[in-house]
PDB file of N, CA and C in Angstrom:
ATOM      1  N   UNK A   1       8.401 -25.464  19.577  1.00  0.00           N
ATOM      2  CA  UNK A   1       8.517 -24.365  18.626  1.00  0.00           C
ATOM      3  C   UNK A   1       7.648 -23.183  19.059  1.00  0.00           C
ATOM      4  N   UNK A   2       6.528 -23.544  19.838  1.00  0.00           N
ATOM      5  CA  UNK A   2       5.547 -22.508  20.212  1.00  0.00           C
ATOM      6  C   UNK A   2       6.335 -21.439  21.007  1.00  0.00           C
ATOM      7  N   UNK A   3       7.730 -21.684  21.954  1.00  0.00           N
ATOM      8  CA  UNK A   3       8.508 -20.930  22.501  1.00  0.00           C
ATOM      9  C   UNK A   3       9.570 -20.243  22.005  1.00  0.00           C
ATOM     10  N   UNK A   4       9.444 -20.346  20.536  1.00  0.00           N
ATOM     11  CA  UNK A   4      10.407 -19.854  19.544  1.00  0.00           C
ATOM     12  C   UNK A   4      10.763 -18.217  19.481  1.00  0.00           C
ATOM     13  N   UNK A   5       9.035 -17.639  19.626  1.00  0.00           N
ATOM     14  CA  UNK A   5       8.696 -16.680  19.096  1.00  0.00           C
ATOM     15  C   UNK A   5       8.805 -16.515  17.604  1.00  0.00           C
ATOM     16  N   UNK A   6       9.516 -15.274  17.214  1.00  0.00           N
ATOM     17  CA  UNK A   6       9.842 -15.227  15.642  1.00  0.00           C
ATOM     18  C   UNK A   6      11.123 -15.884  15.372  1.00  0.00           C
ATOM     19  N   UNK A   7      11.800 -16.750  15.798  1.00  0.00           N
ATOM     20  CA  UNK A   7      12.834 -17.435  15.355  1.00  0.00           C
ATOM     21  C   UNK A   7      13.067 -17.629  13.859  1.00  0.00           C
ATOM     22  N   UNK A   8      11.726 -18.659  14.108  1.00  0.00           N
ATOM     23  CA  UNK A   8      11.805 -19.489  12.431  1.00  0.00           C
ATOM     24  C   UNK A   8      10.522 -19.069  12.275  1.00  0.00           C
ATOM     25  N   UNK A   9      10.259 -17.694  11.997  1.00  0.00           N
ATOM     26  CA  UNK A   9       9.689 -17.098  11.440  1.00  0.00           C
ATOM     27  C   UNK A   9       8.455 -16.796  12.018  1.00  0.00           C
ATOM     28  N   UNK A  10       6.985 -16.228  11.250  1.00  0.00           N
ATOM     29  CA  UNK A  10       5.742 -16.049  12.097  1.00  0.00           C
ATOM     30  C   UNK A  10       5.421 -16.892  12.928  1.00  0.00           C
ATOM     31  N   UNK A  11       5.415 -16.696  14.294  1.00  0.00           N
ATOM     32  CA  UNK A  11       4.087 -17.889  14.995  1.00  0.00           C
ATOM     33  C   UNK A  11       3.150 -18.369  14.422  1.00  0.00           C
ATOM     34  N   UNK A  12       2.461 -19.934  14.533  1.00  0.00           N
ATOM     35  CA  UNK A  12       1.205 -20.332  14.115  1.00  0.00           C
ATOM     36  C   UNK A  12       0.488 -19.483  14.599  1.00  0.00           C
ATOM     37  N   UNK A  13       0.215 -19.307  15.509  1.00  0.00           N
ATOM     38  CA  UNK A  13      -0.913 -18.540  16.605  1.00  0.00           C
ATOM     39  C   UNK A  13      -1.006 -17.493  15.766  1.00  0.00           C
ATOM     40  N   UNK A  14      -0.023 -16.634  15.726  1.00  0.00           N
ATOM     41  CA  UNK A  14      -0.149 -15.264  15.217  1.00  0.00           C
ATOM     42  C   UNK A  14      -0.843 -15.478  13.523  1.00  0.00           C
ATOM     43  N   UNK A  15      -0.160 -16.618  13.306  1.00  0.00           N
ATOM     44  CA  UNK A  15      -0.728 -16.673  11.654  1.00  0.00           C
ATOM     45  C   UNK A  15      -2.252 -16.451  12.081  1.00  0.00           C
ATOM     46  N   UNK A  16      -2.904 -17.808  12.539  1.00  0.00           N
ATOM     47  CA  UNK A  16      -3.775 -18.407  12.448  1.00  0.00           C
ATOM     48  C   UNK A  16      -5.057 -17.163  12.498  1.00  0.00           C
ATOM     49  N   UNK A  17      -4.255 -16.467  14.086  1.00  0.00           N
ATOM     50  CA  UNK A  17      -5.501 -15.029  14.164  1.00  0.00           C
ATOM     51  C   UNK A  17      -5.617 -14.253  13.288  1.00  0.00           C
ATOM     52  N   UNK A  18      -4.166 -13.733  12.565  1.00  0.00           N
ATOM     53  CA  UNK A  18      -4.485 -13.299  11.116  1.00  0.00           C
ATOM     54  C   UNK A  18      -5.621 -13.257  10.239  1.00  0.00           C
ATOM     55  N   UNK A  19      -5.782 -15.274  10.052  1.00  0.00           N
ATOM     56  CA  UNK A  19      -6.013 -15.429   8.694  1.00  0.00           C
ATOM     57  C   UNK A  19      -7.830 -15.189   9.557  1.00  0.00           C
ATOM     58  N   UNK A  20      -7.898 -15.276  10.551  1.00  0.00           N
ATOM     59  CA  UNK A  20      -9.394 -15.400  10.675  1.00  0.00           C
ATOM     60  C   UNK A  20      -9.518 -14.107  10.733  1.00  0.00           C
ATOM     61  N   UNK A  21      -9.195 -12.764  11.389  1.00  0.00           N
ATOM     62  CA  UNK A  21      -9.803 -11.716  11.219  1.00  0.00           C
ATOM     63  C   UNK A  21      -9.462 -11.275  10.215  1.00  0.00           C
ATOM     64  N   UNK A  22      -8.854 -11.505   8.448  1.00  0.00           N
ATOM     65  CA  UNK A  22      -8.946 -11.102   7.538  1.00  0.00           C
ATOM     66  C   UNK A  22     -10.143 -11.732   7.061  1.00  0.00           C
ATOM     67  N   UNK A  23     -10.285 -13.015   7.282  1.00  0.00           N
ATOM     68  CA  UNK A  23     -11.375 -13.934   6.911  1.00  0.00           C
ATOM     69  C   UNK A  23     -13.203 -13.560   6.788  1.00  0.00           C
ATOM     70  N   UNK A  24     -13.226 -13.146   8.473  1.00  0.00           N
ATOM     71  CA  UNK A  24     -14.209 -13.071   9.251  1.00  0.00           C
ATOM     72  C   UNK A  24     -14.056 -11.624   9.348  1.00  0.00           C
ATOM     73  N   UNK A  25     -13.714 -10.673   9.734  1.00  0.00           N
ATOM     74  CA  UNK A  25     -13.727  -9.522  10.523  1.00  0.00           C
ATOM     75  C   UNK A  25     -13.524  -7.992   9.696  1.00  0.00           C
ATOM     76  N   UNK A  26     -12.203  -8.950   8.707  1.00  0.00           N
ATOM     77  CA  UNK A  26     -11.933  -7.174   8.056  1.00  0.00           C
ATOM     78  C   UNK A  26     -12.647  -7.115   6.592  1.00  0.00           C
ATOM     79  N   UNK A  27     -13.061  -6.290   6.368  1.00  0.00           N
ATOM     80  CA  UNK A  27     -13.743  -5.071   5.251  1.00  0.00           C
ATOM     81  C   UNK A  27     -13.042  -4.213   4.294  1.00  0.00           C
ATOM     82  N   UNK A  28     -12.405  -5.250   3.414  1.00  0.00           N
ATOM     83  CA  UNK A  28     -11.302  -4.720   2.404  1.00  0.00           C
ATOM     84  C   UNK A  28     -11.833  -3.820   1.619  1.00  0.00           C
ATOM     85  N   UNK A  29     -13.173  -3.998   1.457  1.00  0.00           N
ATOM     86  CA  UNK A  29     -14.087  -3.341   0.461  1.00  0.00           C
ATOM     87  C   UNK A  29     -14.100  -1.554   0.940  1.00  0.00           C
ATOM     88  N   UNK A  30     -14.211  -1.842   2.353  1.00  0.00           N
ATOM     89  CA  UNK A  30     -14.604  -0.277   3.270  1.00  0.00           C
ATOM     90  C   UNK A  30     -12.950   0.343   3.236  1.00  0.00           C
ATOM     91  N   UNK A  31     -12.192  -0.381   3.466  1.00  0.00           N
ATOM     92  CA  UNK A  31     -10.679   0.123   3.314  1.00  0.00           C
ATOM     93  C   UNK A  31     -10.260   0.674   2.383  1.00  0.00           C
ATOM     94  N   UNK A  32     -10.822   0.388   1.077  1.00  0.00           N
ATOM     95  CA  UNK A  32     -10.568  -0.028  -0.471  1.00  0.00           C
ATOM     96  C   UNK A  32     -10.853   1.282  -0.907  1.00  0.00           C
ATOM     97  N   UNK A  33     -12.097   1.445  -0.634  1.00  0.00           N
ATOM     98  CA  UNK A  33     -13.007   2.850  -0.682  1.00  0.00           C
ATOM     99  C   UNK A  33     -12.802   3.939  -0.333  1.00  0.00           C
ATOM    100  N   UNK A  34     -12.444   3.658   1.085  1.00  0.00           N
ATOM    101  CA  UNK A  34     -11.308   5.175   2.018  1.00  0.00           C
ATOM    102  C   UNK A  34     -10.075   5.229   0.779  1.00  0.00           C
ATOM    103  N   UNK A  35      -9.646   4.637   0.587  1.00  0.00           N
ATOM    104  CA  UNK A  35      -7.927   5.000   0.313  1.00  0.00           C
ATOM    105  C   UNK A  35      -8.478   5.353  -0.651  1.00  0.00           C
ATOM    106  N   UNK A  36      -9.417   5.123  -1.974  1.00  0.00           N
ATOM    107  CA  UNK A  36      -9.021   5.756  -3.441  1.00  0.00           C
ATOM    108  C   UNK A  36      -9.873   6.913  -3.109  1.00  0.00           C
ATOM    109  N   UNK A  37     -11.033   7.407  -2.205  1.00  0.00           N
ATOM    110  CA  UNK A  37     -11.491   8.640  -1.827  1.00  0.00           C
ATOM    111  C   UNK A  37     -10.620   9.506  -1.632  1.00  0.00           C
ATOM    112  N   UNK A  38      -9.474   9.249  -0.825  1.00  0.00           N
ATOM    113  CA  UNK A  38      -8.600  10.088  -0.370  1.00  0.00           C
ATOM    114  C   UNK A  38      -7.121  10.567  -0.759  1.00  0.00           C
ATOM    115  N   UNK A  39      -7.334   9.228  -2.120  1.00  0.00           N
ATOM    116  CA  UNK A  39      -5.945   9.453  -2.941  1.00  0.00           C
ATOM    117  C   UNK A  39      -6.105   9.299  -4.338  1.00  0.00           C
ATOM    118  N   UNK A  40      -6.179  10.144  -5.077  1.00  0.00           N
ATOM    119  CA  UNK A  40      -6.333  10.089  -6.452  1.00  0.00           C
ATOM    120  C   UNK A  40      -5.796   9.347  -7.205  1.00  0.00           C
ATOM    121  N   UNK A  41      -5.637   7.957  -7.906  1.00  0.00           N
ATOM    122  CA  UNK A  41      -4.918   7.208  -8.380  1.00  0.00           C
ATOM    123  C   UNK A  41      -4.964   7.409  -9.674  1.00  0.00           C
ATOM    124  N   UNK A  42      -3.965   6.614 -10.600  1.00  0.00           N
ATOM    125  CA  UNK A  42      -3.904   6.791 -11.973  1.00  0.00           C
ATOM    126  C   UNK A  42      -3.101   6.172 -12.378  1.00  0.00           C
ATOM    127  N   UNK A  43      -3.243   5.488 -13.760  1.00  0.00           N
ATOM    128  CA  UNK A  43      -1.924   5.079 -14.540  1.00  0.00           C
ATOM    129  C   UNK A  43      -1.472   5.737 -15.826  1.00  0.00           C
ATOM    130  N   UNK A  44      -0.629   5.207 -16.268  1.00  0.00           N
ATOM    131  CA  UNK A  44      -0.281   5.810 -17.485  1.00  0.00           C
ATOM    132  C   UNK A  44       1.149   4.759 -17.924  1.00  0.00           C
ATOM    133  N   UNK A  45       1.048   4.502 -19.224  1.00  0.00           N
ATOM    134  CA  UNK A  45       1.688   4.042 -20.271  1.00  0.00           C
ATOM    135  C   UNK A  45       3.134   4.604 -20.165  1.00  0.00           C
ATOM    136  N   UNK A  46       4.309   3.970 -20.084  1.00  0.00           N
ATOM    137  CA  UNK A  46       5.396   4.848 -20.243  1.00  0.00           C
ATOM    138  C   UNK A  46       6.349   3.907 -21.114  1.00  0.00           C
ATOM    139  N   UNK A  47       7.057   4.581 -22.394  1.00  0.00           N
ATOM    140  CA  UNK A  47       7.988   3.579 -23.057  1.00  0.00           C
ATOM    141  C   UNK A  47       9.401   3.461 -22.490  1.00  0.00           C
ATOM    142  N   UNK A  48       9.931   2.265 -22.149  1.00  0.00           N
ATOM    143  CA  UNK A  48      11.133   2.096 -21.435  1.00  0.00           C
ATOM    144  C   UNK A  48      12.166   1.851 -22.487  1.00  0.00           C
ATOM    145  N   UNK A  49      13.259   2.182 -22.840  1.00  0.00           N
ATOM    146  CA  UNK A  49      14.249   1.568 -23.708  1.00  0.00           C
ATOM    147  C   UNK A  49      15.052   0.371 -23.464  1.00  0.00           C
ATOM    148  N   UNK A  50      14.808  -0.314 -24.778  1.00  0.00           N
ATOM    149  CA  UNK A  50      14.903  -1.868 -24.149  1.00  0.00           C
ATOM    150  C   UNK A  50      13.882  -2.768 -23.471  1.00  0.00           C
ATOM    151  N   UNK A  51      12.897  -1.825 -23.053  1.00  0.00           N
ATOM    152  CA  UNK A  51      11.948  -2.600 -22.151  1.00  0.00           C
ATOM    153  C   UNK A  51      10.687  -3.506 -23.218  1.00  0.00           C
ATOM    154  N   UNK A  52      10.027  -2.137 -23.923  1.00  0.00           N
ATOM    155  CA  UNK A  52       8.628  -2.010 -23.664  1.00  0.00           C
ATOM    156  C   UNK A  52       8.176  -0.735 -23.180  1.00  0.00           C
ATOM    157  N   UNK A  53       6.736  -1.114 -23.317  1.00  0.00           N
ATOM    158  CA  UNK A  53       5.689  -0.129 -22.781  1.00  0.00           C
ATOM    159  C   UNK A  53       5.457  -0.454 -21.082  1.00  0.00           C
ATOM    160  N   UNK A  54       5.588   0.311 -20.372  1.00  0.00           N
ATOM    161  CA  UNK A  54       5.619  -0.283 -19.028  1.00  0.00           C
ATOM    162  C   UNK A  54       4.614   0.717 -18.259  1.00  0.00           C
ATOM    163  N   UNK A  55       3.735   0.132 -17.674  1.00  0.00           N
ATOM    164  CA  UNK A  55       2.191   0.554 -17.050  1.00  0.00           C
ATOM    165  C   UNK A  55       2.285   0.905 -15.995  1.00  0.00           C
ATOM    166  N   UNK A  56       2.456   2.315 -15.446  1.00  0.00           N
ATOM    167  CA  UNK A  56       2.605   2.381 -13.853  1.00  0.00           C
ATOM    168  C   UNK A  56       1.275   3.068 -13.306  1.00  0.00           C
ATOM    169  N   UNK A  57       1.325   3.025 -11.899  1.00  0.00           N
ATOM    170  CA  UNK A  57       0.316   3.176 -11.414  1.00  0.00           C
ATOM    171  C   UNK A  57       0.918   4.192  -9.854  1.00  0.00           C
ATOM    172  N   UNK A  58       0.067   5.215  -9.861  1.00  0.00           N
ATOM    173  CA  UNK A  58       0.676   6.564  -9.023  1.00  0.00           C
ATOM    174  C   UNK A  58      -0.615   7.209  -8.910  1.00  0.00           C
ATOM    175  N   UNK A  59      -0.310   7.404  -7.623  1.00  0.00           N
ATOM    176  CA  UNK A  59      -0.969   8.328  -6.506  1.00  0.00           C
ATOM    177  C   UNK A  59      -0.755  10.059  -6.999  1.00  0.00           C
ATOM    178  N   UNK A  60      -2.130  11.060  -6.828  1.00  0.00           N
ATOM    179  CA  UNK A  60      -1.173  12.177  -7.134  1.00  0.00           C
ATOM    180  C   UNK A  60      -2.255  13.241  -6.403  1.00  0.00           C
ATOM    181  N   UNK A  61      -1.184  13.457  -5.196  1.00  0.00           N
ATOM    182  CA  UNK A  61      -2.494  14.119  -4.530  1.00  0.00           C
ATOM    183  C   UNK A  61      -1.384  15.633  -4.028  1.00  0.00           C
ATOM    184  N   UNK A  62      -2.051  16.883  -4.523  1.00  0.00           N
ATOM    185  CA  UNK A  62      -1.685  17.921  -4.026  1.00  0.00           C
ATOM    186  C   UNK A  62      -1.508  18.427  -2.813  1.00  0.00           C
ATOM    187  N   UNK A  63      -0.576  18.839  -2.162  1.00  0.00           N
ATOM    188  CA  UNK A  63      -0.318  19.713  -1.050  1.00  0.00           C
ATOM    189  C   UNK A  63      -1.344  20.665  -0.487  1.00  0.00           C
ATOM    190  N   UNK A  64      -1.823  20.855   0.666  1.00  0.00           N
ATOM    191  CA  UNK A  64      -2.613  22.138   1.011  1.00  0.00           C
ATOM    192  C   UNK A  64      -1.515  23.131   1.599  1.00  0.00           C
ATOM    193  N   UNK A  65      -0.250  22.918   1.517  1.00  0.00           N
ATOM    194  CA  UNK A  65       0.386  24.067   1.966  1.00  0.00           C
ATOM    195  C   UNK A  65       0.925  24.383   0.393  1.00  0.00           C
ATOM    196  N   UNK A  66       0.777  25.669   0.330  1.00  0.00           N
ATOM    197  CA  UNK A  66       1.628  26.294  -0.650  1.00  0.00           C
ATOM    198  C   UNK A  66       3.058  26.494  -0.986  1.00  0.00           C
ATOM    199  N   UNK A  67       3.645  26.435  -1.697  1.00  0.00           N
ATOM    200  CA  UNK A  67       5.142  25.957  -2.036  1.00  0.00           C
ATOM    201  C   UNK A  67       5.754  24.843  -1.053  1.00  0.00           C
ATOM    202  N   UNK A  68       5.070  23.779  -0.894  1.00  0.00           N
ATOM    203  CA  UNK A  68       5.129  22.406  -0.232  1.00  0.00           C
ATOM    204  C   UNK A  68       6.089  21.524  -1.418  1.00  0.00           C
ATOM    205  N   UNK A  69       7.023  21.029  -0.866  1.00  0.00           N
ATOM    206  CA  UNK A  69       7.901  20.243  -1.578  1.00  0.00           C
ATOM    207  C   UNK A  69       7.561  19.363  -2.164  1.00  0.00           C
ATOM    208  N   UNK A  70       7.298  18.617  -3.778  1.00  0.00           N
ATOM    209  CA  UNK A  70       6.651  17.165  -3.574  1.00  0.00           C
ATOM    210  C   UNK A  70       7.404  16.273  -3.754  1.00  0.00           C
ATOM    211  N   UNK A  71       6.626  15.272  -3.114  1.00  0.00           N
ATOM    212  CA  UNK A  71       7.706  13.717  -2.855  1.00  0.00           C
ATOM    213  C   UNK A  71       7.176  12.988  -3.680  1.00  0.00           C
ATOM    214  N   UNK A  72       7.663  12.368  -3.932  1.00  0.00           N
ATOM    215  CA  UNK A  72       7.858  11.302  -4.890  1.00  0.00           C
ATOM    216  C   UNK A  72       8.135   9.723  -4.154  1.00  0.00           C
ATOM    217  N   UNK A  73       7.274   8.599  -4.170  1.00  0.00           N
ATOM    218  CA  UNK A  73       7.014   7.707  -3.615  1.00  0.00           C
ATOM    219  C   UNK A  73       7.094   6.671  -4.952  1.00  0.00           C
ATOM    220  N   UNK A  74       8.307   5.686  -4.990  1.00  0.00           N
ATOM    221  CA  UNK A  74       8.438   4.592  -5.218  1.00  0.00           C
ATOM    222  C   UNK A  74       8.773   3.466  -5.112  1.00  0.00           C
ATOM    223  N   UNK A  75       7.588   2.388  -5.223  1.00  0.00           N
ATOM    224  CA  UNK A  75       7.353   1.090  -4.668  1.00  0.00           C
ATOM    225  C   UNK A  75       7.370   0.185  -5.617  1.00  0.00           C
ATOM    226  N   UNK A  76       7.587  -1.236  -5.398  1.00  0.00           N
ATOM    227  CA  UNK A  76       7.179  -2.391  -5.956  1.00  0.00           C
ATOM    228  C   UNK A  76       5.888  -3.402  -5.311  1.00  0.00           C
ATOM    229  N   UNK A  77       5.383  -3.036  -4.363  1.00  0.00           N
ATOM    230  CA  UNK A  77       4.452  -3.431  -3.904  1.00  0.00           C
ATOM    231  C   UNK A  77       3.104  -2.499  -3.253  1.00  0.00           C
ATOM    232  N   UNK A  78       1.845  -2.669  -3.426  1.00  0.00           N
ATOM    233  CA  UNK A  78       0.678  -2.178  -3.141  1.00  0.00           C
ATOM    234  C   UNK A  78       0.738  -1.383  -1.219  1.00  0.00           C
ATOM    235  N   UNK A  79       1.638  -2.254  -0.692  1.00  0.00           N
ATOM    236  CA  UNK A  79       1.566  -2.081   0.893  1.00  0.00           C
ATOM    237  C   UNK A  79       1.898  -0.361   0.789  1.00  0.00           C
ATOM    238  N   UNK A  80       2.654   0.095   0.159  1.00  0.00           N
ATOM    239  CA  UNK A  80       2.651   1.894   0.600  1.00  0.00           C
ATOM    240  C   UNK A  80       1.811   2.475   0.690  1.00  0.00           C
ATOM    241  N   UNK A  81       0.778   1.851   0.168  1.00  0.00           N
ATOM    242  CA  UNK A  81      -0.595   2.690  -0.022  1.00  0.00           C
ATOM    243  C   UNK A  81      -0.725   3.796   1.654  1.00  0.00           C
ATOM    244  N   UNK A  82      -1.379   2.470   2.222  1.00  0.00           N
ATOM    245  CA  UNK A  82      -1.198   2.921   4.092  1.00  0.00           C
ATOM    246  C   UNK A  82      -0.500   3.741   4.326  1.00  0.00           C
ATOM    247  N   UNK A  83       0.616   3.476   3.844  1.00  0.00           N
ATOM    248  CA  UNK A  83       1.876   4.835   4.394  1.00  0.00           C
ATOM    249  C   UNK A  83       1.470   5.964   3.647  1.00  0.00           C
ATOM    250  N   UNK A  84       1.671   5.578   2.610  1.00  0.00           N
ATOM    251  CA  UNK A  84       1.140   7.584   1.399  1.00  0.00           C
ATOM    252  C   UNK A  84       0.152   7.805   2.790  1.00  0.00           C
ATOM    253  N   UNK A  85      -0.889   7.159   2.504  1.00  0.00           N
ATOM    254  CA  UNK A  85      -1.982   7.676   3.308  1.00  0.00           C
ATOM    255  C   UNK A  85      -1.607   8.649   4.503  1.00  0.00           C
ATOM    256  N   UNK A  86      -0.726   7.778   5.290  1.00  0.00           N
ATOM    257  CA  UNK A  86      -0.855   8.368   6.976  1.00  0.00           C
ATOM    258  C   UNK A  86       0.130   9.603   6.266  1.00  0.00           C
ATOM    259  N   UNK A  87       1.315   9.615   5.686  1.00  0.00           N
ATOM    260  CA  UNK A  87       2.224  10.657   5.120  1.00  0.00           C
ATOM    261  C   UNK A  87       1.511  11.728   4.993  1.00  0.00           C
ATOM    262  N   UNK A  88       0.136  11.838   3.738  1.00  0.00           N
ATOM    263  CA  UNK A  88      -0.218  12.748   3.189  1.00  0.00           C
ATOM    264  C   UNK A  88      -0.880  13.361   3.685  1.00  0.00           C
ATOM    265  N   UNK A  89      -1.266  12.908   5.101  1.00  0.00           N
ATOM    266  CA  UNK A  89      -2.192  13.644   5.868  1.00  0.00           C
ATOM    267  C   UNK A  89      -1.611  14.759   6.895  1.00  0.00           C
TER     268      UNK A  89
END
C-alpha cells in the first residue's frame, strides 16, 4: 500500500508527519493571532424563516483602493480563513 500513493487516500507517512509537526512544531496560538490582527471578525444574530435565529460569523475588512468592488466570501468551514487572508492582501 506504501506504493499506492493517494489511491486509497492520504499516505501513512504523510499522515504521520502531519500529526507530529502539528503536535510538536506548529503555533496555532501565533497563527491565531496574525489572522484576527489582520482581519476584523464578527458575528451577528440573523432570523432565518423557518429556521431560527442563525449566528454567523464574517470577516469585514475594507479595501485600500477606493471604489474597490467588495466580495463577499461564503463558507461552511473555518479553512477560508488562509485564503481571505492571502486574497485581501
Amino acid at each position: 500500500i506504501d506504493e499506492a500513493g493517494w489511491d486509497y487516500g492520504a499516505p501513512l507517512s504523510d499522515i504521520r508527519r502531519l500529526v507530529t509537526r502539528w503536535k510538536d512544531g506548529y503555533d496555532w496560538c501565533k497563527h491565531e493571532k496574525a489572522l484576527n490582527e489582520e482581519m476584523p471578525q464578527f458575528t451577528r444574530d440573523i432570523a432565518v424563516e423557518g429556521h431560527g435565529v442563525l449566528n454567523i460569523h464574517y470577516v469585514h475588512k475594507e479595501s485600500k483602493v477606493k471604489g474597490a468592488i467588495p466580495l463577499l466570501f461564503v463558507h461552511g468551514c473555518e479553512s477560508i480563513s488562509s485564503v481571505v487572508a492571502t486574497t485581501t492582501n
